[in-house]
Protein backbone atom coordinates (compact mmCIF):
# COMPACT_ATOMS: atom_id res chain seq x y z
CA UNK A 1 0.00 0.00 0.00
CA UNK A 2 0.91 3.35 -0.69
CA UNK A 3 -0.18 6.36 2.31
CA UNK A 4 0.08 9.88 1.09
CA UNK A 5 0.05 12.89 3.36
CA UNK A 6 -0.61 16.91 2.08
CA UNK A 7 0.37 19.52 3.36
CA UNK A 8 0.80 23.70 2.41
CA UNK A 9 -3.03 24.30 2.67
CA UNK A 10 -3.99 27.74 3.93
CA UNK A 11 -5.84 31.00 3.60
CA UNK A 12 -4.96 33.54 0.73
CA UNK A 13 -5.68 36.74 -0.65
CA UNK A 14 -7.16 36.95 -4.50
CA UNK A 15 -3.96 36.91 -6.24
CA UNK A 16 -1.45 35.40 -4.15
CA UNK A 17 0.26 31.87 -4.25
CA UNK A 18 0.14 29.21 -2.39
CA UNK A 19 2.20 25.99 -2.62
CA UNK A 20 1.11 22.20 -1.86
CA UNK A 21 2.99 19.02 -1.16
CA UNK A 22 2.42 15.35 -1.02
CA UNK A 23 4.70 12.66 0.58
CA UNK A 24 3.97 8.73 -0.64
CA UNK A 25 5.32 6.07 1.53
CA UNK A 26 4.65 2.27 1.90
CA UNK A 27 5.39 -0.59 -0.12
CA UNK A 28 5.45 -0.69 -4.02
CA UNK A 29 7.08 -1.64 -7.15
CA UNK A 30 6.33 2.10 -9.20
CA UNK A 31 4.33 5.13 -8.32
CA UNK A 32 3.53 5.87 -11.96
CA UNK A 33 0.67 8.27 -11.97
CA UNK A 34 0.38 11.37 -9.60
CA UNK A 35 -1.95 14.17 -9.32
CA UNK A 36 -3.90 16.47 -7.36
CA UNK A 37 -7.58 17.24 -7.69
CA UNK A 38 -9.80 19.44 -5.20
CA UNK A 39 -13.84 19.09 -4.74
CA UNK A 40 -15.56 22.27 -3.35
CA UNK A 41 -19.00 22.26 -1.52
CA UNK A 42 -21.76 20.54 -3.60
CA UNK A 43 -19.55 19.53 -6.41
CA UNK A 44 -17.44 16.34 -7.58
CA UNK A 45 -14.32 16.14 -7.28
CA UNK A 46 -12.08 17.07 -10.01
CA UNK A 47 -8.67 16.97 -11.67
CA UNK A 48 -6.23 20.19 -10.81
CA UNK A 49 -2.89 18.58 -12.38
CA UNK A 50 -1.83 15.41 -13.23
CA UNK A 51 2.32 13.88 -13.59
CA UNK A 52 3.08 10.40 -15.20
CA UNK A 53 6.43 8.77 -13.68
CA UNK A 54 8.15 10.58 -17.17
CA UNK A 55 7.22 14.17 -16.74
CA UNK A 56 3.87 14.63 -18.80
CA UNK A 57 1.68 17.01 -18.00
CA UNK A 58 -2.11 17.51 -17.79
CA UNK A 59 -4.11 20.89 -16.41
CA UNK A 60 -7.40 21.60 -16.94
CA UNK A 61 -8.30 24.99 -19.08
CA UNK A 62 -9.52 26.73 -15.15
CA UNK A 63 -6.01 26.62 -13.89
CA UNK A 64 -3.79 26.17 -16.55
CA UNK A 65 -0.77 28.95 -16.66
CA UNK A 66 -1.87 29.98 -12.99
CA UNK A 67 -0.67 26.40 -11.61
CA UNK A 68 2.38 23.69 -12.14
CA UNK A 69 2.84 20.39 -10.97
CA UNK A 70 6.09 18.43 -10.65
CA UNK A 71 7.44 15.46 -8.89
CA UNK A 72 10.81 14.09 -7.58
CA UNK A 73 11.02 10.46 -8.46
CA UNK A 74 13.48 10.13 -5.62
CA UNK A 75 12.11 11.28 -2.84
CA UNK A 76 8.30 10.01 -3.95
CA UNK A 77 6.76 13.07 -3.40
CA UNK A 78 4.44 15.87 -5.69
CA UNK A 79 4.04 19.53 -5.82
CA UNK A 80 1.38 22.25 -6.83
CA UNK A 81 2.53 25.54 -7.10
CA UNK A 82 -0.33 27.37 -7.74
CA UNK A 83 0.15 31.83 -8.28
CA UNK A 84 -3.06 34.04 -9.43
CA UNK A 85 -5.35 32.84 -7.18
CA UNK A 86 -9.04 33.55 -7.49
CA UNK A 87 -11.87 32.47 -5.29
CA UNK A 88 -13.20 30.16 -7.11
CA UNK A 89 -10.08 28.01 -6.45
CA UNK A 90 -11.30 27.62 -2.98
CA UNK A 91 -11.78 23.91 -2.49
CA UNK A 92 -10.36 20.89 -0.43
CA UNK A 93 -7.28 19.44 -1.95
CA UNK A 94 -6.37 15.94 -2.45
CA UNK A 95 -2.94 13.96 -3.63
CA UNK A 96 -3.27 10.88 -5.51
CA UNK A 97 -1.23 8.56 -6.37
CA UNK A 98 -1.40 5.23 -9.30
CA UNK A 99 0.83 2.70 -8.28
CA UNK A 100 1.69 -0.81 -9.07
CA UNK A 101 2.89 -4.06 -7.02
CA UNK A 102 3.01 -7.60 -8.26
CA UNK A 103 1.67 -7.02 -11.46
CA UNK A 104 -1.57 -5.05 -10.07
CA UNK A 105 -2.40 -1.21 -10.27
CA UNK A 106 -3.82 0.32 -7.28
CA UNK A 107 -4.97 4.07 -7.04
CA UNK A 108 -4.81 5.31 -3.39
CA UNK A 109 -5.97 9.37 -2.17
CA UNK A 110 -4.34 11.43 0.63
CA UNK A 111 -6.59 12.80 3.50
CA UNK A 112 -7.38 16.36 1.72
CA UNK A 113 -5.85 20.02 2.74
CA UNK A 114 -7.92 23.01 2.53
CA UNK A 115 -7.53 25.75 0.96
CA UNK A 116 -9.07 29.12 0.83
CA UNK A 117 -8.76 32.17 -1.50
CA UNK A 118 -10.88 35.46 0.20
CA UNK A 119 -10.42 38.87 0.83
C-alpha cells in the first residue's frame, strides 16, 4: 500500500500563491501516476494537475498557466505551485497517487488540505 500525506493548505488573498505538497510512503514496485484534484461544496471532485512517472503534464483549461505540478522520483513526493489565485479556487485538496505491485495497479488518495482564496 501506498499512504500519502498533504500539506501547504492555507488562507490567501485573490492573487497570491500558495504551494502544496504530497509525501507517498509504503510498499510498491512504481508510483507511476500522480496528481492532485480538489472538490468544493456541492460539487465532484475534479482533476487540478496530473504527472506520469516521465514528466507529462495535464491541467485543466480553469487553472492552466496559474498552476504547475512536478514530482521528484526520488524522494516520492508531488508539488502544486499554484500563483493568481481567485476564489473560485477555494476547495479541499487531495494527492493521488497510481501505483503498481506484483503485477496489479492500485490508485490510493491522501486525507485532503484546505484551501481558501478570500479577501
Amino acid at each position: 500500500q501506498v499512504q500519502l500525506v498533504e500539506s501547504g493548505g492555507g488562507v490567501v488573498q485573490p492573487g497570491g500563491s500558495l504551494k502544496l505538497s504530497c509525501a507517498a510512503s509504503g510498499s510498491f514496485f512504481r508510483i507511476n501516476d500522480m496528481g492532485w484534484y480538489r472538490q468544493a461544496p456541492g460539487m465532484k471532485r475534479d482533476l487540478v494537475a496530473g504527472i506520469t512517472s516521465g514528466g507529462i503534464v495535464r491541467y485543466p483549461d480553469s487553472v492552466k498557466g496559474r498552476f504547475t505540478i512536478s514530482r521528484d522520483n526520488a524522494k516520492n513526493t508531488v508539488s502544486l505551485q499554484m500563483n493568481s489565485l481567485k476564489p473560485e479556487d477555494t476547495a479541499v485538496y487531495y494527492c493521488n497517487a497510481i501505483y503498481t505491485n506484483y503485477g496489479t495497479t492500485y490508485t490510493n488518495w491522501g486525507q485532503g488540505t484546505q484551501v481558501t482564496v478570500s479577501s
